[in-house]
PDB file of N, CA and C in Angstrom:
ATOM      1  N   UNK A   1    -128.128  19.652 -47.247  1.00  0.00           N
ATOM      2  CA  UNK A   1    -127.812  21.038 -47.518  1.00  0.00           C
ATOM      3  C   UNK A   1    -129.052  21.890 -47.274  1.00  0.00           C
ATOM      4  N   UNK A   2    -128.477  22.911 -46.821  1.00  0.00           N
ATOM      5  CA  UNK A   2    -130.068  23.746 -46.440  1.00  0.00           C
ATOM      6  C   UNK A   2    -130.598  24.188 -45.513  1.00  0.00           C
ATOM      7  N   UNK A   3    -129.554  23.259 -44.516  1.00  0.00           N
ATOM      8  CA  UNK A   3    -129.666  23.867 -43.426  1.00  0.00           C
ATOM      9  C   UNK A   3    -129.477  24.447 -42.525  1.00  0.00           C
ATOM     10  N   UNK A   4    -129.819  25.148 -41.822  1.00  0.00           N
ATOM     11  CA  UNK A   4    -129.202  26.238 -40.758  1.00  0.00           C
ATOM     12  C   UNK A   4    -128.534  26.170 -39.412  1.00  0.00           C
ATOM     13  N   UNK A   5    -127.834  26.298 -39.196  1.00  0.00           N
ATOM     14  CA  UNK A   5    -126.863  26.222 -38.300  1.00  0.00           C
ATOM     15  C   UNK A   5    -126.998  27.413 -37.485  1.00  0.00           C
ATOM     16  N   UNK A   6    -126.446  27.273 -35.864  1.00  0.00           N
ATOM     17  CA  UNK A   6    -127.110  27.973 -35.099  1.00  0.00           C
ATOM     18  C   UNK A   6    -128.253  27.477 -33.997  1.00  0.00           C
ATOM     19  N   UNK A   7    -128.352  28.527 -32.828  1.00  0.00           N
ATOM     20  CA  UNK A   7    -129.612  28.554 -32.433  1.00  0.00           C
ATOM     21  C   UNK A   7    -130.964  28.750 -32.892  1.00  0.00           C
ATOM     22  N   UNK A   8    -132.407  27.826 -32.572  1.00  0.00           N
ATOM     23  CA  UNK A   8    -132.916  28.179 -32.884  1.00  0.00           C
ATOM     24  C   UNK A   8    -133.664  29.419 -32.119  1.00  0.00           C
ATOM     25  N   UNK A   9    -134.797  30.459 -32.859  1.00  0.00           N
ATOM     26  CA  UNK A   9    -135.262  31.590 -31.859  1.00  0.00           C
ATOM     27  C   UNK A   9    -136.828  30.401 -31.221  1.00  0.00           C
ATOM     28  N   UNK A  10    -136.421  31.347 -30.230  1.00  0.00           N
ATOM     29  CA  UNK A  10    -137.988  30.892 -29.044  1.00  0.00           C
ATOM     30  C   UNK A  10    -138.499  31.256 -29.379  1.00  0.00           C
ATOM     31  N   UNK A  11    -139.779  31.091 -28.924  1.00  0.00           N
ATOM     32  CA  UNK A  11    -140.854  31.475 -29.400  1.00  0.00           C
ATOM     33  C   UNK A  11    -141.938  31.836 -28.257  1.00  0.00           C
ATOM     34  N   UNK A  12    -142.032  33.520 -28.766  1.00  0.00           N
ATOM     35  CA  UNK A  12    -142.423  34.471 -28.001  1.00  0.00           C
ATOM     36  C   UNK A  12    -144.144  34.144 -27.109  1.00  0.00           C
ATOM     37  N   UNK A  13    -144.469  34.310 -25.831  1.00  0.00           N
ATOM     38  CA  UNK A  13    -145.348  33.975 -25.343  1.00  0.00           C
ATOM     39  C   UNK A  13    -146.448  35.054 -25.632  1.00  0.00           C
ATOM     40  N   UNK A  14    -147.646  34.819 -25.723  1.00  0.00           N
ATOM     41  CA  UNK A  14    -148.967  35.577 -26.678  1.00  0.00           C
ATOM     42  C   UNK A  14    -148.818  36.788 -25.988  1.00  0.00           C
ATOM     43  N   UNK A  15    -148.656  36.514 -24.107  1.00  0.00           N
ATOM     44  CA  UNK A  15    -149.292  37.657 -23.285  1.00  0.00           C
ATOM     45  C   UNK A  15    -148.002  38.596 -23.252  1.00  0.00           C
ATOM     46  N   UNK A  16    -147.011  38.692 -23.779  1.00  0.00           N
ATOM     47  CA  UNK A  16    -145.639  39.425 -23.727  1.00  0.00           C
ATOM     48  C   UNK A  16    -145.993  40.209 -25.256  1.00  0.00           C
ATOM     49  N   UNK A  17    -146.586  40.188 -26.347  1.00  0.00           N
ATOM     50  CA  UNK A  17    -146.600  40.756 -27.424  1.00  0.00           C
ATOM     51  C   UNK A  17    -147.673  42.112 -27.359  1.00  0.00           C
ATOM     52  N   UNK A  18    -148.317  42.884 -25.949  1.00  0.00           N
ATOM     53  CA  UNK A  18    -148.995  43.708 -25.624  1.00  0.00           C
ATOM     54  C   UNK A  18    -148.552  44.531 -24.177  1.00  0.00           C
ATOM     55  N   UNK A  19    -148.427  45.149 -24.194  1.00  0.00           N
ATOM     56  CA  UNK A  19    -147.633  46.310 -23.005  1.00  0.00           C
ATOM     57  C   UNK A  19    -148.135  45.801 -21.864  1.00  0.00           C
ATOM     58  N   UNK A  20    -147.975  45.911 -20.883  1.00  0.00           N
ATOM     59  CA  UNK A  20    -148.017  45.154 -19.232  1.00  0.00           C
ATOM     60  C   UNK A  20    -148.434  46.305 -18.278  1.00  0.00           C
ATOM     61  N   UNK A  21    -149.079  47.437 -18.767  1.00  0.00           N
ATOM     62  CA  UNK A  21    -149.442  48.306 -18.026  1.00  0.00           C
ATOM     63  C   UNK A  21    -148.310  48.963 -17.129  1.00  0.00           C
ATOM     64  N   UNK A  22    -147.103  49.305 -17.864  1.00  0.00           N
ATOM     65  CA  UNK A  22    -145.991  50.211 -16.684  1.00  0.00           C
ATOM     66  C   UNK A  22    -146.131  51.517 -17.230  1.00  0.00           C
ATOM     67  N   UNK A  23    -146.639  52.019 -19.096  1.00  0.00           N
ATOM     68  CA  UNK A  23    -146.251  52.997 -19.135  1.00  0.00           C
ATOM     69  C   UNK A  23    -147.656  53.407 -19.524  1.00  0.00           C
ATOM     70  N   UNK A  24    -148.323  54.692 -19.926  1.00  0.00           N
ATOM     71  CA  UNK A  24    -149.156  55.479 -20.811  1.00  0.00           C
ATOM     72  C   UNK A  24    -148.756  54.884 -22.342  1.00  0.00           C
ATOM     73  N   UNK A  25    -150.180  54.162 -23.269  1.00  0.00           N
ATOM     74  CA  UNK A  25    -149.897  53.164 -24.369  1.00  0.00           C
ATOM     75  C   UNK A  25    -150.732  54.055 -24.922  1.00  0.00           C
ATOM     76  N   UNK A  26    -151.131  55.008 -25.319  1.00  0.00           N
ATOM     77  CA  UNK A  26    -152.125  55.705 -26.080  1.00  0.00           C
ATOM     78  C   UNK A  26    -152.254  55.967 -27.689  1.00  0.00           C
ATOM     79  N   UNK A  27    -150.852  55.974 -28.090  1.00  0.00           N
ATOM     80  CA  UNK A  27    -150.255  56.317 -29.304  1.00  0.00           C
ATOM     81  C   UNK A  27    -150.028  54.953 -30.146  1.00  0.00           C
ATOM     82  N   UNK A  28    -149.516  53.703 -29.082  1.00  0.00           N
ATOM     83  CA  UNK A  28    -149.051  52.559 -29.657  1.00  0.00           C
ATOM     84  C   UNK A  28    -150.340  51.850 -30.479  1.00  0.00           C
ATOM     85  N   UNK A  29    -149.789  51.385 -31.150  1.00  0.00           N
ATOM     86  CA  UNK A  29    -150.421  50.834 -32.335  1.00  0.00           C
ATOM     87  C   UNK A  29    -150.276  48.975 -31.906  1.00  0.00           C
ATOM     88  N   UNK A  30    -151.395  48.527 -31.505  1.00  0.00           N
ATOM     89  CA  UNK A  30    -151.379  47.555 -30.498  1.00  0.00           C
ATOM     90  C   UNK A  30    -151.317  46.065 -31.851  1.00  0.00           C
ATOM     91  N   UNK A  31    -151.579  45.698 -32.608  1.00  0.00           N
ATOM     92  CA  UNK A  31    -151.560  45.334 -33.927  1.00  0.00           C
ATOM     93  C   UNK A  31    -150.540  45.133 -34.522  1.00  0.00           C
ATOM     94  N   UNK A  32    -149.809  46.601 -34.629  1.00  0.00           N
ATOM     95  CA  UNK A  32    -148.087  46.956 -35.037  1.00  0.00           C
ATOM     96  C   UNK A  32    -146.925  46.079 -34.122  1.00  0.00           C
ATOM     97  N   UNK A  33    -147.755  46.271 -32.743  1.00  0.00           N
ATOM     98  CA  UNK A  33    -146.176  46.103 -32.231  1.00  0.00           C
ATOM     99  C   UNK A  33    -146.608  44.567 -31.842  1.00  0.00           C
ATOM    100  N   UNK A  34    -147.361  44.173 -32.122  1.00  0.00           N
ATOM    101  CA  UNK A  34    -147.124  42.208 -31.688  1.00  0.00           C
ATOM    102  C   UNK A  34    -146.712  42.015 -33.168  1.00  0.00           C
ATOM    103  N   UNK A  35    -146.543  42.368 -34.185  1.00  0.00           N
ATOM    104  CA  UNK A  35    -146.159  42.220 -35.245  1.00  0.00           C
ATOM    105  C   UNK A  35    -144.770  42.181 -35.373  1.00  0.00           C
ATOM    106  N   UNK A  36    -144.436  43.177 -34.952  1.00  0.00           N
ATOM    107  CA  UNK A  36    -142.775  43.403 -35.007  1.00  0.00           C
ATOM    108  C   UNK A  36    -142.411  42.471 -33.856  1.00  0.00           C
ATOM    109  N   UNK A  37    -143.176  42.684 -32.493  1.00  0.00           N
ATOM    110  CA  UNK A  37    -142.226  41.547 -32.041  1.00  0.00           C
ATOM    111  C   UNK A  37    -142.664  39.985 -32.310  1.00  0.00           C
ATOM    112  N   UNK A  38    -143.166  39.631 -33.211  1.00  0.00           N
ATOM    113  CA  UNK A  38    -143.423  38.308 -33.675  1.00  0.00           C
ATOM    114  C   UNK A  38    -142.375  38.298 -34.539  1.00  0.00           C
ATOM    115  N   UNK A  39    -141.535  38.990 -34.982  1.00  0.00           N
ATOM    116  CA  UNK A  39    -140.978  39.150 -36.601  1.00  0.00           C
ATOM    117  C   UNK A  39    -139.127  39.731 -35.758  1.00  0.00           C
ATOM    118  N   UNK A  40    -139.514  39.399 -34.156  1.00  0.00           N
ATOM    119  CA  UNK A  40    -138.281  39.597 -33.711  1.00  0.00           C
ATOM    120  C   UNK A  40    -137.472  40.626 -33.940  1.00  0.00           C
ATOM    121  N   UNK A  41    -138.222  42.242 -34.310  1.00  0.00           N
ATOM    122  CA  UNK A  41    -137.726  43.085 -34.264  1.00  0.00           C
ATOM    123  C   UNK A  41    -138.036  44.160 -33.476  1.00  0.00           C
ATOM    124  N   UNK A  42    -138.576  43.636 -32.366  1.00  0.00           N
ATOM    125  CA  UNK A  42    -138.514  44.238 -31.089  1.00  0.00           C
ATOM    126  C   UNK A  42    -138.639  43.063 -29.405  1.00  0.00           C
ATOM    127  N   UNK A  43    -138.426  44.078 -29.048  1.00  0.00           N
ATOM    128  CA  UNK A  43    -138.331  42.615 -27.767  1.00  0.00           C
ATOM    129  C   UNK A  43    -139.751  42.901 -27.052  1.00  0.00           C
ATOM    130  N   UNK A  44    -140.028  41.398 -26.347  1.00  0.00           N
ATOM    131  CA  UNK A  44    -141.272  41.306 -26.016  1.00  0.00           C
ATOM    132  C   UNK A  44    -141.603  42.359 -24.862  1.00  0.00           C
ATOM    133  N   UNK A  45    -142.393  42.809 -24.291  1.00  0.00           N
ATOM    134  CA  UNK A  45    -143.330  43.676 -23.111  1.00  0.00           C
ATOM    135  C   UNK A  45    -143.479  42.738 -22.387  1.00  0.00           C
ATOM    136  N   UNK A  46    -142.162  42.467 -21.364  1.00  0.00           N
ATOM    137  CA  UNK A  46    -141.803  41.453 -20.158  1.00  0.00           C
ATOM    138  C   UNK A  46    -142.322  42.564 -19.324  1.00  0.00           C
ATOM    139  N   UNK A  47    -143.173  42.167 -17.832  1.00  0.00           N
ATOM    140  CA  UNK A  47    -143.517  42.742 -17.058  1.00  0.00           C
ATOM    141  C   UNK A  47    -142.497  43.167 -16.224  1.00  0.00           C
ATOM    142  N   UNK A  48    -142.768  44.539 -15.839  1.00  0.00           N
ATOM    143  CA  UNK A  48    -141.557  45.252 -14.664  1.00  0.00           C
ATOM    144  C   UNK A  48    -141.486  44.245 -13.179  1.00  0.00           C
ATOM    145  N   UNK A  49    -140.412  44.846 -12.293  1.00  0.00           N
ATOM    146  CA  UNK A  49    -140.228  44.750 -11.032  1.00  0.00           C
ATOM    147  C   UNK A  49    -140.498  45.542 -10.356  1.00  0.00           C
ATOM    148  N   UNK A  50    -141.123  45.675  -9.387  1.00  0.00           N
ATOM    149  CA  UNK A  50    -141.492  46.605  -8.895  1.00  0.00           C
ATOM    150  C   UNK A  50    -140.397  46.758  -7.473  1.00  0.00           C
ATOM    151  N   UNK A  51    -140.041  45.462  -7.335  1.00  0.00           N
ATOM    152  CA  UNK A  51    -138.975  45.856  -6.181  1.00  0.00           C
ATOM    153  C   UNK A  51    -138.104  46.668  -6.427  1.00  0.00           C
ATOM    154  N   UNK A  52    -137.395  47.375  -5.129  1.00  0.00           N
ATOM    155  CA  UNK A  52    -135.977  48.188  -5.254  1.00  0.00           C
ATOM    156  C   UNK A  52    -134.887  46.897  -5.517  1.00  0.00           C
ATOM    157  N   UNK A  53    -133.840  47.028  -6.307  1.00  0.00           N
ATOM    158  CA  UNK A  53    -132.364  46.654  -6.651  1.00  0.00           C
ATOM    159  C   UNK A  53    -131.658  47.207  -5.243  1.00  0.00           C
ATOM    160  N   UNK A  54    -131.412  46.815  -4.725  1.00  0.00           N
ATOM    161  CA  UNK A  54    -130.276  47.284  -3.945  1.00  0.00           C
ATOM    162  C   UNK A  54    -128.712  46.613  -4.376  1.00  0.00           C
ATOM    163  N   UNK A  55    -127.836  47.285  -4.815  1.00  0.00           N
ATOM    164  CA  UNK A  55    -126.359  46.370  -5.221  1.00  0.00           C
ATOM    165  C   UNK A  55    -125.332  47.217  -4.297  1.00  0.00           C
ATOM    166  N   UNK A  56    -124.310  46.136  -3.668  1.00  0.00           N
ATOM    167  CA  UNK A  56    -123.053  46.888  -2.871  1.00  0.00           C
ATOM    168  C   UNK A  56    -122.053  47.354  -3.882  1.00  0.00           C
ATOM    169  N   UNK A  57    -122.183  49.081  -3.442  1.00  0.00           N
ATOM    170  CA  UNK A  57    -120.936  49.358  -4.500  1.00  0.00           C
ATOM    171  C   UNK A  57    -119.600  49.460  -3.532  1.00  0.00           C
TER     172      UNK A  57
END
């Protein structure tokens, strides 16, 4: 008894818990937010694409 059922969560990679240089970070609270997303209440700072999407509509 006791135990949890379900998936377990992954576990977030160090260099994803700090912004990836796409936007202006000036305000962010760099401390705060690997916090929250350690605590899975935000999602990690996965690096952009820089390619175009092209999709057939």
């Amino acid at each position: 008894m006791g135990n949890k059922l379900g998936r377990r969560r992954q576990l977030v990679v160090e260099k994803y818990t700090s912004p990836q240089g796409l936007y202006q970070h000036k305000d962010v609270d760099i401390k705060k937010l690997r916090e929250l997303i350690l605590e899975f209440k935000l999602a990690p700072c996965y690096p952009g694409d820089e390619d175009e999407c092209t999709r057939d509509l």
